[in-house]
PDB file of N, CA and C in Angstrom:
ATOM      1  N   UNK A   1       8.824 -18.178  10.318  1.00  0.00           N
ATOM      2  CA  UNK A   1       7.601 -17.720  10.948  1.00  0.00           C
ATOM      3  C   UNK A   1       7.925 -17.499  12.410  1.00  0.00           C
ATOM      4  N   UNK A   2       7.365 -16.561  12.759  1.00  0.00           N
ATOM      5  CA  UNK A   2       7.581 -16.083  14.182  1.00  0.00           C
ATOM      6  C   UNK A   2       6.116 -15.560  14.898  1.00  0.00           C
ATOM      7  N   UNK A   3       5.915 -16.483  15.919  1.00  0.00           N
ATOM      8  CA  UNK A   3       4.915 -15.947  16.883  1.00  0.00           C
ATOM      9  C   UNK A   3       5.266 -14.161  17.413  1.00  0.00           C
ATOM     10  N   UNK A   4       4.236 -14.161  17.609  1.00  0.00           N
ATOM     11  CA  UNK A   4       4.327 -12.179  18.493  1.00  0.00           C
ATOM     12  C   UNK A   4       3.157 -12.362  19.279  1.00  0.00           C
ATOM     13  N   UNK A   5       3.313 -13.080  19.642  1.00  0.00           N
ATOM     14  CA  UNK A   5       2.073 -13.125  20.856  1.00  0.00           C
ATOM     15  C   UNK A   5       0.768 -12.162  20.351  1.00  0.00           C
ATOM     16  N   UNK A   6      -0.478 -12.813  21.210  1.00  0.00           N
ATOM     17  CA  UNK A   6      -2.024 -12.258  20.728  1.00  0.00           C
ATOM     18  C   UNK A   6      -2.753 -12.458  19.599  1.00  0.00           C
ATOM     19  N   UNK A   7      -2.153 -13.796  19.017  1.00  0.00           N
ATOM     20  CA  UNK A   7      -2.976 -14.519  17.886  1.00  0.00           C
ATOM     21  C   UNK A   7      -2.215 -13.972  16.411  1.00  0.00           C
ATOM     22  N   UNK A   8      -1.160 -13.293  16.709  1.00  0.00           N
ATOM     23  CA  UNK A   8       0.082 -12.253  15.856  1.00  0.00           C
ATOM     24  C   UNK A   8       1.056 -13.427  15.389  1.00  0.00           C
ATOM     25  N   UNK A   9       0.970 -13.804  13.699  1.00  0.00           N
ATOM     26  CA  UNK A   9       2.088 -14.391  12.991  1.00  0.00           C
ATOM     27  C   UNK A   9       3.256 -13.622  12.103  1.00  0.00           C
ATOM     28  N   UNK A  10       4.573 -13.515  12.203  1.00  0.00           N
ATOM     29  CA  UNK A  10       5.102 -12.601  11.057  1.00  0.00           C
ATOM     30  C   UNK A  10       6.408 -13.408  10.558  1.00  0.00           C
ATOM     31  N   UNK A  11       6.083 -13.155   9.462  1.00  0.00           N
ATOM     32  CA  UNK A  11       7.436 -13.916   8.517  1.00  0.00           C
ATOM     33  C   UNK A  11       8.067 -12.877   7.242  1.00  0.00           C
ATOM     34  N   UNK A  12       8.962 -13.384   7.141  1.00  0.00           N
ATOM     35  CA  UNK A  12       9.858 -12.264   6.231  1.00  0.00           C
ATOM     36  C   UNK A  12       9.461 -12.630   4.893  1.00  0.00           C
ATOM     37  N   UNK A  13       9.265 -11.277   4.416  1.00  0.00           N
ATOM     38  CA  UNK A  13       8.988 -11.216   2.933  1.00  0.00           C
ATOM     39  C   UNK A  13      10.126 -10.910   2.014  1.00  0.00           C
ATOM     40  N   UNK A  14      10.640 -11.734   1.013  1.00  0.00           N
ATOM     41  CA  UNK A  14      11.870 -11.462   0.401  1.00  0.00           C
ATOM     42  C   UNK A  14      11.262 -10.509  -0.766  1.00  0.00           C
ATOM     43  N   UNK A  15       9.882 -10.323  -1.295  1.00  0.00           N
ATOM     44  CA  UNK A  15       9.736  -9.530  -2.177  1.00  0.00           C
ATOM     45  C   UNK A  15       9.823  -8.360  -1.592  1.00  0.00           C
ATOM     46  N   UNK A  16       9.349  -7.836  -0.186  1.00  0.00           N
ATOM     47  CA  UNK A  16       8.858  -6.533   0.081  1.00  0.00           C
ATOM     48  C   UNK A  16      10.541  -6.397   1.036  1.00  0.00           C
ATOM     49  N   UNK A  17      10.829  -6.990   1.356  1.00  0.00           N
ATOM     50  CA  UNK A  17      12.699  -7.314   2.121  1.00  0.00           C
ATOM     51  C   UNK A  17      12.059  -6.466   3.520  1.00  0.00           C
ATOM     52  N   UNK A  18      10.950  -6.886   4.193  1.00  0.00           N
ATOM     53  CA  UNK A  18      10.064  -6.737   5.617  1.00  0.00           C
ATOM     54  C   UNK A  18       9.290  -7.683   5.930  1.00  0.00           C
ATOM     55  N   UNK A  19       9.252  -7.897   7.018  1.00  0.00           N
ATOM     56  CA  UNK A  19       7.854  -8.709   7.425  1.00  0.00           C
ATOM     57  C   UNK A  19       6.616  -8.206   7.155  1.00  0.00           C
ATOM     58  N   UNK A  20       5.666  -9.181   6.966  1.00  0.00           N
ATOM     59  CA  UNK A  20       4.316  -9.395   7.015  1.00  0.00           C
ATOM     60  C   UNK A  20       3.562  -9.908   8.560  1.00  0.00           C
ATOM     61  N   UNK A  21       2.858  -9.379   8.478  1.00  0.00           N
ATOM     62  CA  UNK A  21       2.179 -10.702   9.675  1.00  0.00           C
ATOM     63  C   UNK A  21       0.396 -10.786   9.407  1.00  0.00           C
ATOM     64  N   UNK A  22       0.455 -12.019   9.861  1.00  0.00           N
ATOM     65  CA  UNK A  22      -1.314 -12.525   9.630  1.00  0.00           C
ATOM     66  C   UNK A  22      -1.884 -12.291  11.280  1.00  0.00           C
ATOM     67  N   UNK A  23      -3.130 -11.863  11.090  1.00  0.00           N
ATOM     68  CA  UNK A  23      -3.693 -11.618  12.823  1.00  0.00           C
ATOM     69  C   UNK A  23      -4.871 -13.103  12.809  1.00  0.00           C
ATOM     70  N   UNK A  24      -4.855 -13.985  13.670  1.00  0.00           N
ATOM     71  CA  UNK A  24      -5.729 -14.868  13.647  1.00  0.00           C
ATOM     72  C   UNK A  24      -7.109 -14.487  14.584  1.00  0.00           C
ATOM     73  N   UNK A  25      -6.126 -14.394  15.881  1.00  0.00           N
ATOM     74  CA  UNK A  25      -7.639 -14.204  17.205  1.00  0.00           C
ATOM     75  C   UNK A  25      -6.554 -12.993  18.116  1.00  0.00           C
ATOM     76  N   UNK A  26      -6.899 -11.517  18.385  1.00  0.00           N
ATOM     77  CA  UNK A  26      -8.099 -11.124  17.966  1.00  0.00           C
ATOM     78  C   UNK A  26      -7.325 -10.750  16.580  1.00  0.00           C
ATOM     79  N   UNK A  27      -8.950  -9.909  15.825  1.00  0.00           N
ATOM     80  CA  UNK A  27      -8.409 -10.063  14.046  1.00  0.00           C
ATOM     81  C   UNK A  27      -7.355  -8.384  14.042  1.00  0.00           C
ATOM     82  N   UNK A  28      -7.250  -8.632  13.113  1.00  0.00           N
ATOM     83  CA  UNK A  28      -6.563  -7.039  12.419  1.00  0.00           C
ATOM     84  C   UNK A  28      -7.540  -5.907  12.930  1.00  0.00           C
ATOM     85  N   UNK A  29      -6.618  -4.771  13.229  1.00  0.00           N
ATOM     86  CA  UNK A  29      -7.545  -3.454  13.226  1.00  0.00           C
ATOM     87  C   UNK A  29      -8.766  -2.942  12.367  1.00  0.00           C
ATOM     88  N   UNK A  30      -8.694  -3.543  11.155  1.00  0.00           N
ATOM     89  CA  UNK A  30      -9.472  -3.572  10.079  1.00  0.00           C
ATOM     90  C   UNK A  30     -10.457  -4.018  10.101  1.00  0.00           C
ATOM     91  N   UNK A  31     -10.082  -5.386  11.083  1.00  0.00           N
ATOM     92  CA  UNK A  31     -11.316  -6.538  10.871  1.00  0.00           C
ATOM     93  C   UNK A  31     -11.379  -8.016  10.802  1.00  0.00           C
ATOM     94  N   UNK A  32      -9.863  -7.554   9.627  1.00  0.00           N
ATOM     95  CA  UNK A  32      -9.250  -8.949   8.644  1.00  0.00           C
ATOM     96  C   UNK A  32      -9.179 -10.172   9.881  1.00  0.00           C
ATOM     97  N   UNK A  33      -8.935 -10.868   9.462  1.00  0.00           N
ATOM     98  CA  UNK A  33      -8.609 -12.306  10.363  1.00  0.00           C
ATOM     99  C   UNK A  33      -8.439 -13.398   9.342  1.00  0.00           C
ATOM    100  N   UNK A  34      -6.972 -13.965   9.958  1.00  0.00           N
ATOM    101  CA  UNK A  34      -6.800 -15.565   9.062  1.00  0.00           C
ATOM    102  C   UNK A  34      -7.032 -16.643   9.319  1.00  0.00           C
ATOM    103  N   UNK A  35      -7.295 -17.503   8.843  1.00  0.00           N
ATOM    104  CA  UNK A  35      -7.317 -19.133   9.390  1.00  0.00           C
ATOM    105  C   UNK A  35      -5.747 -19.558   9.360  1.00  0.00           C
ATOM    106  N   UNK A  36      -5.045 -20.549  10.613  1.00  0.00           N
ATOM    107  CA  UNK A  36      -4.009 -20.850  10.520  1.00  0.00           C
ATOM    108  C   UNK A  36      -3.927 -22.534  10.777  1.00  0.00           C
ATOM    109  N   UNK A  37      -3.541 -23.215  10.097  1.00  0.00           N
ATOM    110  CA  UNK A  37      -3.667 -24.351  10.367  1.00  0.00           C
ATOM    111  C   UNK A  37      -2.674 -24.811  11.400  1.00  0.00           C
ATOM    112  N   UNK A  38      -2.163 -23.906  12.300  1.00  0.00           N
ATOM    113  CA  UNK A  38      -1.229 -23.970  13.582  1.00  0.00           C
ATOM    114  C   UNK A  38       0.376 -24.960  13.716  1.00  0.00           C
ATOM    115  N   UNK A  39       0.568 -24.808  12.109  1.00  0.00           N
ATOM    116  CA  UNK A  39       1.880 -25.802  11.985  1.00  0.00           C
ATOM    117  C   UNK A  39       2.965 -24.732  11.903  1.00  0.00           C
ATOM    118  N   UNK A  40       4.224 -24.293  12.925  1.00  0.00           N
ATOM    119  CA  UNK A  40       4.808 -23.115  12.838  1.00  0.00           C
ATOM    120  C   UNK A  40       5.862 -23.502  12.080  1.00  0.00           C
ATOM    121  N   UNK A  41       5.938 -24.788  11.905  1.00  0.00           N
ATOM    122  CA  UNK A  41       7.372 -24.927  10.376  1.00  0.00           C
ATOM    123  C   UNK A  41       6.617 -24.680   9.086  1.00  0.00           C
ATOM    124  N   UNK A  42       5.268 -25.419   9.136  1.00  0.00           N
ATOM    125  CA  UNK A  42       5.043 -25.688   7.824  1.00  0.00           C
ATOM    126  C   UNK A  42       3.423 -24.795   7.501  1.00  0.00           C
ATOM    127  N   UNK A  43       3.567 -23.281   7.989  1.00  0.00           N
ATOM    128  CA  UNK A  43       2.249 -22.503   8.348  1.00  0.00           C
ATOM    129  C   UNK A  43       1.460 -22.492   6.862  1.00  0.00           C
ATOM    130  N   UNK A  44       0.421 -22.863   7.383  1.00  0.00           N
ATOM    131  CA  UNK A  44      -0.540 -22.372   5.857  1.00  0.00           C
ATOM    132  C   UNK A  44      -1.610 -21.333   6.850  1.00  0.00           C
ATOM    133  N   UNK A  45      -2.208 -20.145   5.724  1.00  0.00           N
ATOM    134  CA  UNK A  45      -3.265 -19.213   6.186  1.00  0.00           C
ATOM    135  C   UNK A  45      -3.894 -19.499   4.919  1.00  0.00           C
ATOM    136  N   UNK A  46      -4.851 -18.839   5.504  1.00  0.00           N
ATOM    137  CA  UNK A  46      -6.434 -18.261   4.780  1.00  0.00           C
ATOM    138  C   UNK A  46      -6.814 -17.336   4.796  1.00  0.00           C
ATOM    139  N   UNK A  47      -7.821 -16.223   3.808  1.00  0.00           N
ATOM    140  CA  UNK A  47      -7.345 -16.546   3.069  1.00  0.00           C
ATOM    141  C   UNK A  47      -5.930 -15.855   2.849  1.00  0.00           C
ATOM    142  N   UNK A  48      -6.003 -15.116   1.315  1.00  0.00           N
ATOM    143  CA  UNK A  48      -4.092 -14.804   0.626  1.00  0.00           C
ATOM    144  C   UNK A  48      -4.201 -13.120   1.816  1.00  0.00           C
ATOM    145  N   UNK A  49      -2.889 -12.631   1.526  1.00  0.00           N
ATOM    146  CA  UNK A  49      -2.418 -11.743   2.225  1.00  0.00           C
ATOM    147  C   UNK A  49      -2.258 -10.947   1.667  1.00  0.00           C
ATOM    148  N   UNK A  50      -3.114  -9.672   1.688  1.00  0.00           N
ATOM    149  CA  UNK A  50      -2.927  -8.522   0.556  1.00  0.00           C
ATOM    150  C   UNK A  50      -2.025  -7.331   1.292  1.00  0.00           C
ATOM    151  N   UNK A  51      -1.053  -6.501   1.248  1.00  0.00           N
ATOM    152  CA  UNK A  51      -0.273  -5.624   1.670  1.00  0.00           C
ATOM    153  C   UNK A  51      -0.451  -4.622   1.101  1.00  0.00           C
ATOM    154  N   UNK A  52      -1.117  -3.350   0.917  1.00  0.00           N
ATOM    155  CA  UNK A  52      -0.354  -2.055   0.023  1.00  0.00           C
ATOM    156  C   UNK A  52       0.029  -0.785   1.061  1.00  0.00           C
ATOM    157  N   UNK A  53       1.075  -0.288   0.477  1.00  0.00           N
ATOM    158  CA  UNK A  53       1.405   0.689   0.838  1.00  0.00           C
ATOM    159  C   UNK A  53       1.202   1.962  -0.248  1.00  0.00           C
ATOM    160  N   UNK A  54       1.439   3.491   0.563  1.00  0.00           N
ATOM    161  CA  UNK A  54       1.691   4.406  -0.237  1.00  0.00           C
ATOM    162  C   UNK A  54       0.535   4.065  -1.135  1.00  0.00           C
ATOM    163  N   UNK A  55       0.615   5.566  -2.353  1.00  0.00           N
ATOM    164  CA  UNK A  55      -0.470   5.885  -3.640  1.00  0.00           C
ATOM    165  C   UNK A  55      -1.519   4.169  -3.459  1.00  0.00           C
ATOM    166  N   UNK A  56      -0.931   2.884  -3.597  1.00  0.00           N
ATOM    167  CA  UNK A  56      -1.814   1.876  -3.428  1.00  0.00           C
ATOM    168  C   UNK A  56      -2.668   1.614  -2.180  1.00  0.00           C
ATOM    169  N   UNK A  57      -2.160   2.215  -1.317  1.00  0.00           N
ATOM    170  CA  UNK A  57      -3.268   1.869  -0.270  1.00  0.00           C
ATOM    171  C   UNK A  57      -3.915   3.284  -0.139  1.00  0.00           C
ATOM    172  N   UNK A  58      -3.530   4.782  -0.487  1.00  0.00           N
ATOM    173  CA  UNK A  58      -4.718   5.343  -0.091  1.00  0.00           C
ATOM    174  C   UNK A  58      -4.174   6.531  -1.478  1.00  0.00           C
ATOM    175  N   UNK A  59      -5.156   6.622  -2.257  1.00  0.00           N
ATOM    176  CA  UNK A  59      -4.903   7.654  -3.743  1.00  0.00           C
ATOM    177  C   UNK A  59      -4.669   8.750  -3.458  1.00  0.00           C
ATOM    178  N   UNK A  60      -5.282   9.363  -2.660  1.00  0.00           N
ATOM    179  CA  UNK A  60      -4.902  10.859  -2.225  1.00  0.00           C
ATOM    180  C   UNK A  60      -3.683  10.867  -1.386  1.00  0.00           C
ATOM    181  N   UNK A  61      -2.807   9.903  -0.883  1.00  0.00           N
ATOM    182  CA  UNK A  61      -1.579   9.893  -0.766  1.00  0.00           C
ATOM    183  C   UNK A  61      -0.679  10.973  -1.032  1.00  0.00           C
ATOM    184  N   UNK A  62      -0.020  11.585  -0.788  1.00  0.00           N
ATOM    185  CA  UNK A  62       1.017  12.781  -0.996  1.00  0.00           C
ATOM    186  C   UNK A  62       2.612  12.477  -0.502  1.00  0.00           C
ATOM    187  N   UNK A  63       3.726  12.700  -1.184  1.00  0.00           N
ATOM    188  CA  UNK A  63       4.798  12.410  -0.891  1.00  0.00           C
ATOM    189  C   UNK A  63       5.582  13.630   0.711  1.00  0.00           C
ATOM    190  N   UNK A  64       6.173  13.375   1.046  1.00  0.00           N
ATOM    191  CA  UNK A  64       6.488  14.867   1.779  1.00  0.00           C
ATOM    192  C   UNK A  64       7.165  15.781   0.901  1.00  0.00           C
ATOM    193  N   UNK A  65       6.658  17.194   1.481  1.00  0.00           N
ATOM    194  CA  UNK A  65       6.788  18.423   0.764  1.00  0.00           C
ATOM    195  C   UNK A  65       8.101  18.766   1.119  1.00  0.00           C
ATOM    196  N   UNK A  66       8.719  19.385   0.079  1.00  0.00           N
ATOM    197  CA  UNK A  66      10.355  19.500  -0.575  1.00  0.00           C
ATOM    198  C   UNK A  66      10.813  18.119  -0.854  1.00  0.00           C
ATOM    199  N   UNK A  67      10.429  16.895  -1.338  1.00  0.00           N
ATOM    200  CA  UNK A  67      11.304  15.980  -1.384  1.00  0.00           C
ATOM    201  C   UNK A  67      11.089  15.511  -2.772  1.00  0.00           C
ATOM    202  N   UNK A  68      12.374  15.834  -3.023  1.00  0.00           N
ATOM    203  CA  UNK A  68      11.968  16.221  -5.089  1.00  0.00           C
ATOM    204  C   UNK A  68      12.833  14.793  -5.569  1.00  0.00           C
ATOM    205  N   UNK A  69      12.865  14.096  -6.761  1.00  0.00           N
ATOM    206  CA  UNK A  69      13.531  13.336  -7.294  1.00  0.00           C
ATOM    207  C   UNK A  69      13.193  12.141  -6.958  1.00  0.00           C
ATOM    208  N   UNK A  70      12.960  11.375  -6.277  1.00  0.00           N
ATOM    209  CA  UNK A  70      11.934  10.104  -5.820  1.00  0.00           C
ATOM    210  C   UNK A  70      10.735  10.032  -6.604  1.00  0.00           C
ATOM    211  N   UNK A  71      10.393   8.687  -6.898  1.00  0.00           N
ATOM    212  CA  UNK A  71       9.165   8.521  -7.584  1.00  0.00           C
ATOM    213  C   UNK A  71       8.163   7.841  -6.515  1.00  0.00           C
ATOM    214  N   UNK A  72       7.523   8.522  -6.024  1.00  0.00           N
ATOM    215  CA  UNK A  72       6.882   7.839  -4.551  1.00  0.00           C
ATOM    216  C   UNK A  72       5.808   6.740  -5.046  1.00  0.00           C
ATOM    217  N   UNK A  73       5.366   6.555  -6.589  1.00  0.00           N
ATOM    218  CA  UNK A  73       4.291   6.099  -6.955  1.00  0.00           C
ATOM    219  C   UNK A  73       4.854   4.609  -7.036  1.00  0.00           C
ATOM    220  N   UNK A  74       6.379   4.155  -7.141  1.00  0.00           N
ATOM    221  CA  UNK A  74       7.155   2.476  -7.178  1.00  0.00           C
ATOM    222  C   UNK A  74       7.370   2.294  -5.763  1.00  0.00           C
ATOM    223  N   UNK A  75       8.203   1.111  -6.309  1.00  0.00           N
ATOM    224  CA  UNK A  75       8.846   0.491  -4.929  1.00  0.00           C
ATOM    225  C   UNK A  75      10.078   1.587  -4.504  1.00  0.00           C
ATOM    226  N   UNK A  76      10.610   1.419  -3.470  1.00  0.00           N
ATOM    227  CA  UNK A  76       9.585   0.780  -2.165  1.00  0.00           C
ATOM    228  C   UNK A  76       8.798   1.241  -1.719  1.00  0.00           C
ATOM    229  N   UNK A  77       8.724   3.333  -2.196  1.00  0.00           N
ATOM    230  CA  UNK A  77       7.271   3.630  -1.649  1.00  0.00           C
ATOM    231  C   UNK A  77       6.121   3.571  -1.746  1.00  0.00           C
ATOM    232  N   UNK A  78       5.453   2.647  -2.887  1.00  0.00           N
ATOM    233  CA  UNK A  78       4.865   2.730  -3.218  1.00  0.00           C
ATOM    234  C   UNK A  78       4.319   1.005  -3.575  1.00  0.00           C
ATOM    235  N   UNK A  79       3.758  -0.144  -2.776  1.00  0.00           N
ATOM    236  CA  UNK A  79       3.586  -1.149  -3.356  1.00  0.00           C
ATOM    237  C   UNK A  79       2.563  -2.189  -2.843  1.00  0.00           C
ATOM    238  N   UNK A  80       2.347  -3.131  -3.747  1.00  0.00           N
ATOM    239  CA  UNK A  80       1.406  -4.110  -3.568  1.00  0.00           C
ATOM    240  C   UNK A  80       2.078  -5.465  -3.309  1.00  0.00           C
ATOM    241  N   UNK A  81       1.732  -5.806  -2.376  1.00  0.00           N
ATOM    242  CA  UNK A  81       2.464  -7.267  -2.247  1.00  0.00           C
ATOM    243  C   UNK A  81       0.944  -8.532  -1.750  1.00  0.00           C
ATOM    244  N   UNK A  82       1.106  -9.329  -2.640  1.00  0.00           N
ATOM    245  CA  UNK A  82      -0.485 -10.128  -2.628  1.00  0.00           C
ATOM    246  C   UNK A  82       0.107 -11.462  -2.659  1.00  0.00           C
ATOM    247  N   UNK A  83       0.015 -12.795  -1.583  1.00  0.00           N
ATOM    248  CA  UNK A  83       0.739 -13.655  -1.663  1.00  0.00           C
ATOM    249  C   UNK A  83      -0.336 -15.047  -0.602  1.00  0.00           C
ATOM    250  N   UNK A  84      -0.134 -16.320  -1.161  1.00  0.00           N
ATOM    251  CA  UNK A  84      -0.683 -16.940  -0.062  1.00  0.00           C
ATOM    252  C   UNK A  84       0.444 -17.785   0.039  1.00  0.00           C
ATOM    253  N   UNK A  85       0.274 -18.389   1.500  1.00  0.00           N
ATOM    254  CA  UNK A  85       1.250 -18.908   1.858  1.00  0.00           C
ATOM    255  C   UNK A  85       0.849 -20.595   2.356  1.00  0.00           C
ATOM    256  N   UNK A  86       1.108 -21.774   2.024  1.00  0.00           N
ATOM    257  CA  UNK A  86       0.822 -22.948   1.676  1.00  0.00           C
ATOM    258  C   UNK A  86       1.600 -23.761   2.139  1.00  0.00           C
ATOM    259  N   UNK A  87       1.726 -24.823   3.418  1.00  0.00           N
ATOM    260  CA  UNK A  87       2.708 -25.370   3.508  1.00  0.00           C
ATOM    261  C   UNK A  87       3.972 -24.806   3.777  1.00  0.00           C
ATOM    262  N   UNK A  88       3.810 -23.494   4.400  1.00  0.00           N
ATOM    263  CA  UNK A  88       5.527 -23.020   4.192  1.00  0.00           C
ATOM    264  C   UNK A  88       6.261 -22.985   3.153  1.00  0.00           C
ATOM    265  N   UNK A  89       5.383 -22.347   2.222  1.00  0.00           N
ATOM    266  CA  UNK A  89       5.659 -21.830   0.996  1.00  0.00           C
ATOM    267  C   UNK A  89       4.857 -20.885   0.347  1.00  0.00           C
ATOM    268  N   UNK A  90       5.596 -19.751   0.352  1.00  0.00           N
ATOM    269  CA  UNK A  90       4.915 -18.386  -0.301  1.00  0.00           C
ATOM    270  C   UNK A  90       5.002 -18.612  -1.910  1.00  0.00           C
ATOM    271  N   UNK A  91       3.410 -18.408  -2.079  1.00  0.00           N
ATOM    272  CA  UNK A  91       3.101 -17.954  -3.346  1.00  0.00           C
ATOM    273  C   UNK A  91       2.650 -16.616  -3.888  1.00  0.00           C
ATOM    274  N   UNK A  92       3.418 -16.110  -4.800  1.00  0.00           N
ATOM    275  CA  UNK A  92       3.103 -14.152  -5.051  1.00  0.00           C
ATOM    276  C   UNK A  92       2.179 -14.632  -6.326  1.00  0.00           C
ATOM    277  N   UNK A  93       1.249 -13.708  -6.410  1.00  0.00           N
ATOM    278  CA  UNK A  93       0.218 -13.113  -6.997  1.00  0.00           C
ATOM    279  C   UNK A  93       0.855 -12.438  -8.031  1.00  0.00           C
ATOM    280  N   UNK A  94       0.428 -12.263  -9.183  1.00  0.00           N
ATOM    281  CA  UNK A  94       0.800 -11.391 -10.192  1.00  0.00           C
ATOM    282  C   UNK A  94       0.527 -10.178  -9.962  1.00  0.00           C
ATOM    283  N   UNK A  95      -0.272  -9.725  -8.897  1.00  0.00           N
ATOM    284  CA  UNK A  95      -0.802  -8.189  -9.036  1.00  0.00           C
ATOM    285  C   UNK A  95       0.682  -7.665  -8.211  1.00  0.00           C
ATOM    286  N   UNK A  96       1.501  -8.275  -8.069  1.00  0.00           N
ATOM    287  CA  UNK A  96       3.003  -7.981  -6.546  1.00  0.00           C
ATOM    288  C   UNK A  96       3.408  -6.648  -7.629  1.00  0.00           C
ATOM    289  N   UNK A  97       3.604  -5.773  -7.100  1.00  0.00           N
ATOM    290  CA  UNK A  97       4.463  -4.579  -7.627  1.00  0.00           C
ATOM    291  C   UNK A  97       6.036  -4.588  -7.360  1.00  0.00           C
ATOM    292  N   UNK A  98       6.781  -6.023  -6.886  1.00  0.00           N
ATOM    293  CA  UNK A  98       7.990  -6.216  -6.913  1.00  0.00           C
ATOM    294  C   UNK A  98       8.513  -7.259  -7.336  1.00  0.00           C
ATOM    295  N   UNK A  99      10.240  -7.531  -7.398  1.00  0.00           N
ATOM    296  CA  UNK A  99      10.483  -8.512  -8.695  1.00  0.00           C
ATOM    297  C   UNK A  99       9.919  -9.487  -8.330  1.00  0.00           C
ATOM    298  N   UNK A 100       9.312 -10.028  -7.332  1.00  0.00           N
ATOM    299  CA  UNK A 100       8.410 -11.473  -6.745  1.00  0.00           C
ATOM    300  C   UNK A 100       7.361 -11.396  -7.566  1.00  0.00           C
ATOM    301  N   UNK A 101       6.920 -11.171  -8.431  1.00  0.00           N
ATOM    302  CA  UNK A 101       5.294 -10.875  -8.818  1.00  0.00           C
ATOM    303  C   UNK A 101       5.034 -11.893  -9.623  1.00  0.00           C
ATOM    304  N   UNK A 102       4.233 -13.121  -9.538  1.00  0.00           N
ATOM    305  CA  UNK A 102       4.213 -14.014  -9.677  1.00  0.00           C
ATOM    306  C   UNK A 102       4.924 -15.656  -9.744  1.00  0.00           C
ATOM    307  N   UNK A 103       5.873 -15.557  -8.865  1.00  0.00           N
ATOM    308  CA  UNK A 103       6.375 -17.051  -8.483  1.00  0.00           C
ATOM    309  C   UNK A 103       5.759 -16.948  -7.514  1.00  0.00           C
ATOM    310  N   UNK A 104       5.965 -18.043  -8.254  1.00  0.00           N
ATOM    311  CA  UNK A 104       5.145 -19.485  -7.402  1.00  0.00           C
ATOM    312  C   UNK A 104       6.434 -20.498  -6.803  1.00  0.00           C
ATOM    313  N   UNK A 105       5.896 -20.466  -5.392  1.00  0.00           N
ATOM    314  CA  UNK A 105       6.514 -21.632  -4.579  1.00  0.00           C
ATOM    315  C   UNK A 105       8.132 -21.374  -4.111  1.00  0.00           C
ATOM    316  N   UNK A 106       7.924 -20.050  -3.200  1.00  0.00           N
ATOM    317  CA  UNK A 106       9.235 -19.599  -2.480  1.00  0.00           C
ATOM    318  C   UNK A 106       9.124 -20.237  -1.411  1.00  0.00           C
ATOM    319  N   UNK A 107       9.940 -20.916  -0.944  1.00  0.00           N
ATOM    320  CA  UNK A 107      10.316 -21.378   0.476  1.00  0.00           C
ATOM    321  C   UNK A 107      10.481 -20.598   1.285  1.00  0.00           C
ATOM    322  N   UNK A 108       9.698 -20.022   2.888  1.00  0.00           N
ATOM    323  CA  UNK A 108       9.580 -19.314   3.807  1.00  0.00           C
ATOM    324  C   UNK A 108      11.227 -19.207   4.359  1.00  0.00           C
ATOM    325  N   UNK A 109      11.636 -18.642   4.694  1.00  0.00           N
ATOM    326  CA  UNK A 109      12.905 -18.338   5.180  1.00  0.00           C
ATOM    327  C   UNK A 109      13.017 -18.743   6.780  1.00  0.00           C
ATOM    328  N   UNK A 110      13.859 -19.083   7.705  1.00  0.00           N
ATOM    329  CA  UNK A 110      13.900 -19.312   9.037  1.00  0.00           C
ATOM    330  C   UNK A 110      14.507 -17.531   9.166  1.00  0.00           C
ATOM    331  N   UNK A 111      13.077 -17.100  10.189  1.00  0.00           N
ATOM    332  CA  UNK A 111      12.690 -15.702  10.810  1.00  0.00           C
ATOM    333  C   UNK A 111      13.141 -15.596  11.941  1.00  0.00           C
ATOM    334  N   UNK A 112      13.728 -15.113  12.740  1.00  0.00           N
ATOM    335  CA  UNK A 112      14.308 -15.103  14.369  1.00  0.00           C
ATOM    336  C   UNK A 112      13.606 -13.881  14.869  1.00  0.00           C
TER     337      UNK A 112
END
C-alpha cells in the first residue's frame, strides 16, 4: 500500500498486474469514497472496490479503427476487477474477469 497524498491509497493488483487506488477524503471524481481504518501495513476499506474497464465500463465502447485481430471485449482490454481488501488481504469477487476471480485471501504485496 502506498500513500499518494490527498486522502489517495494505491496498491498493486496481481489480478489486473496495475494498481488500484481507494479515494478516502476528498472522494473519487465520481463521488465514490472509502472508509479506511488507517493501518498502512494491515489496510482494510469499505466498502469492496469495483474496477471496469473497456466494453464493461461503458457498452458503446469501440475498439480503435484499423485494429483488427484483438478481442477488445477480454482481458486486458476489457475487464472487471471487484475485490475487498481486509486486513491486508485482498479478497476477489467472483464477478473478476481475470485468473483472480474468486480467491479468497491474497496477501497485499509490499508496493514502493
Amino acid at each position: 500500500m502506498k500513500y499518494h497524498g490527498e486522502g489517495r491509497y494505491a496498491f498493486w493488483c496481481p489480478g489486473c498486474g496495475h494498481d488500484h487506488v481507494y479515494y478516502t477524503v476528498p472522494p473519487h471524481p465520481n463521488g465514490s469514497a472509502w472508509q479506511f481504518n488507517g493501518d498502512i501495513n494491515n489496510p482494510t476499506f469499505t466498502p469492496s472496490l469495483l474496477n471496469r474497464s473497456g466494453v464493461h465500463a461503458d457498452p458503446n465502447w469501440k475498439p480503435p479503427e484499423n485494429d483488427f485481430g484483438k478481442d477488445y471485449s477480454k482481458p486486458p482490454y476489457s475487464m472487471i476487477c471487484h475485490l475487498f481488501v481486509v486486513n491486508g488481504v485482498i479478497n476477489y469477487c467472483g464477478d473478476c474477469t481475470h485468473e483472480y476471480s474468486g480467491r479468497q485471501n491474497v496477501p497485499m504485496k509490499e508496493y514502493g
